[in-house]
Protein backbone atom coordinates (compact mmCIF):
# COMPACT_ATOMS: atom_id res chain seq x y z
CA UNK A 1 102.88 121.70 102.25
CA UNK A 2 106.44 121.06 100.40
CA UNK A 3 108.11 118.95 102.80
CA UNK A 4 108.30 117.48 105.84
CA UNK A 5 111.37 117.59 108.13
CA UNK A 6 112.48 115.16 111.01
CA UNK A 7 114.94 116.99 113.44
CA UNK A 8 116.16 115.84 117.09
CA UNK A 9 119.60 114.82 118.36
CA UNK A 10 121.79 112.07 116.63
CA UNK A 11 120.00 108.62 117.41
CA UNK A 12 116.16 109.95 118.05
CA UNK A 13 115.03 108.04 115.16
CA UNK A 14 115.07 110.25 112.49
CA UNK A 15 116.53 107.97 109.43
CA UNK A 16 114.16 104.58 110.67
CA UNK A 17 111.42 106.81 110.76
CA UNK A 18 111.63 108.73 107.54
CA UNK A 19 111.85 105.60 105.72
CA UNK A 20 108.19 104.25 107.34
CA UNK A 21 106.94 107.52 106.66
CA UNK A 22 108.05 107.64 103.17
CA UNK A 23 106.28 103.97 102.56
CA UNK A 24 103.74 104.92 104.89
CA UNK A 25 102.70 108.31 103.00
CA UNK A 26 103.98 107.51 99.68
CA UNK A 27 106.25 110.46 99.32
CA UNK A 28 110.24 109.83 98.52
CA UNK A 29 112.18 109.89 101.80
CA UNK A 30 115.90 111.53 101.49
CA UNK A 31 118.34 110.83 104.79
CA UNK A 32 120.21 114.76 104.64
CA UNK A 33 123.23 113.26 105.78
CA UNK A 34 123.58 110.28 103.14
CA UNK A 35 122.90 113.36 100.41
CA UNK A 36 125.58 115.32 101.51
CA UNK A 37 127.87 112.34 101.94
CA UNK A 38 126.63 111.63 98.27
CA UNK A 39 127.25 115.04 96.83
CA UNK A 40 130.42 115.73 98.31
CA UNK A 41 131.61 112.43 97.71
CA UNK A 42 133.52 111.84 100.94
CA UNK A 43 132.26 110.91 104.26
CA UNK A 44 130.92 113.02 107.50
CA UNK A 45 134.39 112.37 108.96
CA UNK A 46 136.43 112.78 106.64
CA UNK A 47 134.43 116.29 106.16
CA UNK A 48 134.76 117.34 109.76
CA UNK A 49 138.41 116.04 109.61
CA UNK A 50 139.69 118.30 106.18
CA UNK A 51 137.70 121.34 106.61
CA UNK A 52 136.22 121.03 110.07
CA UNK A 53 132.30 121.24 111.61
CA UNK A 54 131.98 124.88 110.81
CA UNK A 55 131.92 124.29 107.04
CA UNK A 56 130.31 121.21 107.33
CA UNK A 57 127.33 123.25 108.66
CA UNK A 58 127.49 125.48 105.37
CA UNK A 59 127.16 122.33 103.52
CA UNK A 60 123.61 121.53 105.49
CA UNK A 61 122.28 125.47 105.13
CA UNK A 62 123.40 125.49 100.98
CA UNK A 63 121.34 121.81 101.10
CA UNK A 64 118.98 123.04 102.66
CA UNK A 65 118.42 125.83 100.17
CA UNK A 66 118.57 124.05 97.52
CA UNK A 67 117.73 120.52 97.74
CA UNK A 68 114.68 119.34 95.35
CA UNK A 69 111.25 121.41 95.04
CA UNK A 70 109.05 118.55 95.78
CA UNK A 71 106.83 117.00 98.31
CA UNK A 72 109.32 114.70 100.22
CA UNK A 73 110.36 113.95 103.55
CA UNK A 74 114.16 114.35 104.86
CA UNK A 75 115.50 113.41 108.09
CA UNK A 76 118.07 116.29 108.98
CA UNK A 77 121.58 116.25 110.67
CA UNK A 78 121.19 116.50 114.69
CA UNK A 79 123.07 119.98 114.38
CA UNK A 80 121.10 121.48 111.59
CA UNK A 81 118.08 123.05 113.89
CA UNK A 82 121.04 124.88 116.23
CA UNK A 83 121.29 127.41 113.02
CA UNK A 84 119.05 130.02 113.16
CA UNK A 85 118.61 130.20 109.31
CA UNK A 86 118.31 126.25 108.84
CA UNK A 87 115.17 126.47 111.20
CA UNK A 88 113.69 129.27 109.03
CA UNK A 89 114.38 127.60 105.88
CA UNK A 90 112.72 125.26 107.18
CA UNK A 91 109.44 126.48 109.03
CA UNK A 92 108.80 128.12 105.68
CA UNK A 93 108.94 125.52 102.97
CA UNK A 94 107.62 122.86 105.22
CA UNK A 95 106.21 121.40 108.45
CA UNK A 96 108.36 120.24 110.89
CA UNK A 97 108.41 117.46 113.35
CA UNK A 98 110.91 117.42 116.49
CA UNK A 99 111.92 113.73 117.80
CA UNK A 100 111.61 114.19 121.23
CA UNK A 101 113.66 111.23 122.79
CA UNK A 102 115.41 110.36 125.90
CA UNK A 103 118.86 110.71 126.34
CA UNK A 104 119.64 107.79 128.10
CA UNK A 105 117.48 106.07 124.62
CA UNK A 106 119.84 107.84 122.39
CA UNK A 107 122.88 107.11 124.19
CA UNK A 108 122.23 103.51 123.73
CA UNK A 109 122.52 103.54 120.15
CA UNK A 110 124.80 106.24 119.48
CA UNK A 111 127.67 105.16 121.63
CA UNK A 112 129.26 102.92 119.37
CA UNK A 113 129.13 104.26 116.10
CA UNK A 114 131.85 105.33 114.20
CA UNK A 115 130.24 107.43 111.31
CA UNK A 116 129.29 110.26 114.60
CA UNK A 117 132.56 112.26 114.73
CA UNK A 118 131.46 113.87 117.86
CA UNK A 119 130.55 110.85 119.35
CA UNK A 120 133.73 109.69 118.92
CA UNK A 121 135.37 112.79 120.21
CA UNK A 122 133.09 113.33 123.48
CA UNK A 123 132.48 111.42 126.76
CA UNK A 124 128.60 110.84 127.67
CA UNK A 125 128.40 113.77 129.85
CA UNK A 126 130.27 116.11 126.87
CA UNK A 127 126.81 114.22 124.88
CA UNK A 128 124.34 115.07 127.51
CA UNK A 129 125.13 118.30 127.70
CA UNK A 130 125.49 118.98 123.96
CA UNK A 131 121.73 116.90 123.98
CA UNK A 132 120.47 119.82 126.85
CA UNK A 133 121.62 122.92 124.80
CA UNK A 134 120.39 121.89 121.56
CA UNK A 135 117.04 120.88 122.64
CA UNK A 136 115.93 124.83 123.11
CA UNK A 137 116.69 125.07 118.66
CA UNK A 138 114.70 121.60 118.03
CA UNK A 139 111.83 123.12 119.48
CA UNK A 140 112.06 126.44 117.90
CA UNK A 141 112.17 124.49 114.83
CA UNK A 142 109.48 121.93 115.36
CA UNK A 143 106.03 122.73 114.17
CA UNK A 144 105.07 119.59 116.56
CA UNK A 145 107.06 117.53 119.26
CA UNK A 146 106.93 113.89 119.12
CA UNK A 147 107.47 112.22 122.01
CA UNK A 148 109.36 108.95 121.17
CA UNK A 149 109.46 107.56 124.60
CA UNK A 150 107.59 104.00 125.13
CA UNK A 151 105.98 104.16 121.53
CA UNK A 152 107.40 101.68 118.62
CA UNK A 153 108.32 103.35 115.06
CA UNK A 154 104.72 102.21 114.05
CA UNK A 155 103.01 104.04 116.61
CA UNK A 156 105.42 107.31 115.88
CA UNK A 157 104.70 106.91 112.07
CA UNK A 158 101.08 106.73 112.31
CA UNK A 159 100.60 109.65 114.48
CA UNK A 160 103.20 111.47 112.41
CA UNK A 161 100.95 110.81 109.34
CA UNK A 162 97.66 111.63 111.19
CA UNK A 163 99.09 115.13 111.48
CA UNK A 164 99.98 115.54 108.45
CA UNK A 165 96.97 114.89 106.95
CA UNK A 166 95.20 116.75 109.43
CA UNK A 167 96.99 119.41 108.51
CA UNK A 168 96.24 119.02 104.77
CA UNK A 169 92.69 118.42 105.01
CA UNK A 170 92.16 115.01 104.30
């Protein structure tokens, strides 16, 4: 197993749990978003504002084929799993994990932040529903479902890492 992937919607946890999991496991850790942001050298926004979501989601397949061959864990964009050829990518070079969270959870840290263009552009039902239809594609994705719910980042880790080395053998 090459890597392990962290999808779910904006706010599920993704980033503060890659980083546990990276200490946790020893593996580097690599936040998608932050890489793109680094390699394109402008931010989310301001790449949704000049050339729109459409190619931003180009940006996340052509990282996604050809981001680092080695063992790592990245926490992906919320809208990376809704492409069909993301979630192929990657089922094949690694083992995915879907963040299961509630929406009212998510809501509660997402709807202030200024970094989440479409946060900024929807109202919480517009984010609810957006939540519902892309919950179908993190589940195709996910090679397991995580259910964040009423567990602490320590609990989610640990179980993420028991699986993982289940899954390898040890």
């Amino acid at each position: 197993m090459r890597k392990i992937y962290l999808v779910g919607f904006m706010g599920c946890g993704k980033s503060a749990i890659g980083r546990r999991l990276s200490y946790f496991l020893k593996m580097p850790y690599y936040d998608m978003d932050h890489e793109i942001v680094r390699q394109q050298g402008m931010t989310i926004p301001e790449i949704f504002e000049k050339y729109g979501e459409a190619h931003f989601r180009e940006i996340e397949t052509d990282f996604l084929k050809s981001f680092r061959d080695e063992a790592c864990i990245i926490a992906t964009g919320g809208g990376v799993a809704v492409n069909e050829e993301n979630r192929k990518i990657m089922r094949h070079t690694g083992l995915v994990f879907f963040l299961d969270a509630k929406f009212e959870d998510i809501y509660m840290r997402i709807r202030n932040d200024k970094n989440r263009p479409i946060v900024q552009k929807s109202t919480e039902e517009e984010l609810e529903e957006l939540y519902y239809y892309r919950r179908k594609f993190y589940r195709e994705a996910g090679h397991i479902q995580v259910l964040t719910a009423s567990r602490t980042l320590r609990q989610i880790v640990e179980y993420i890492a028991f699986q993982v080395n289940r899954l390898k053998g040890e």
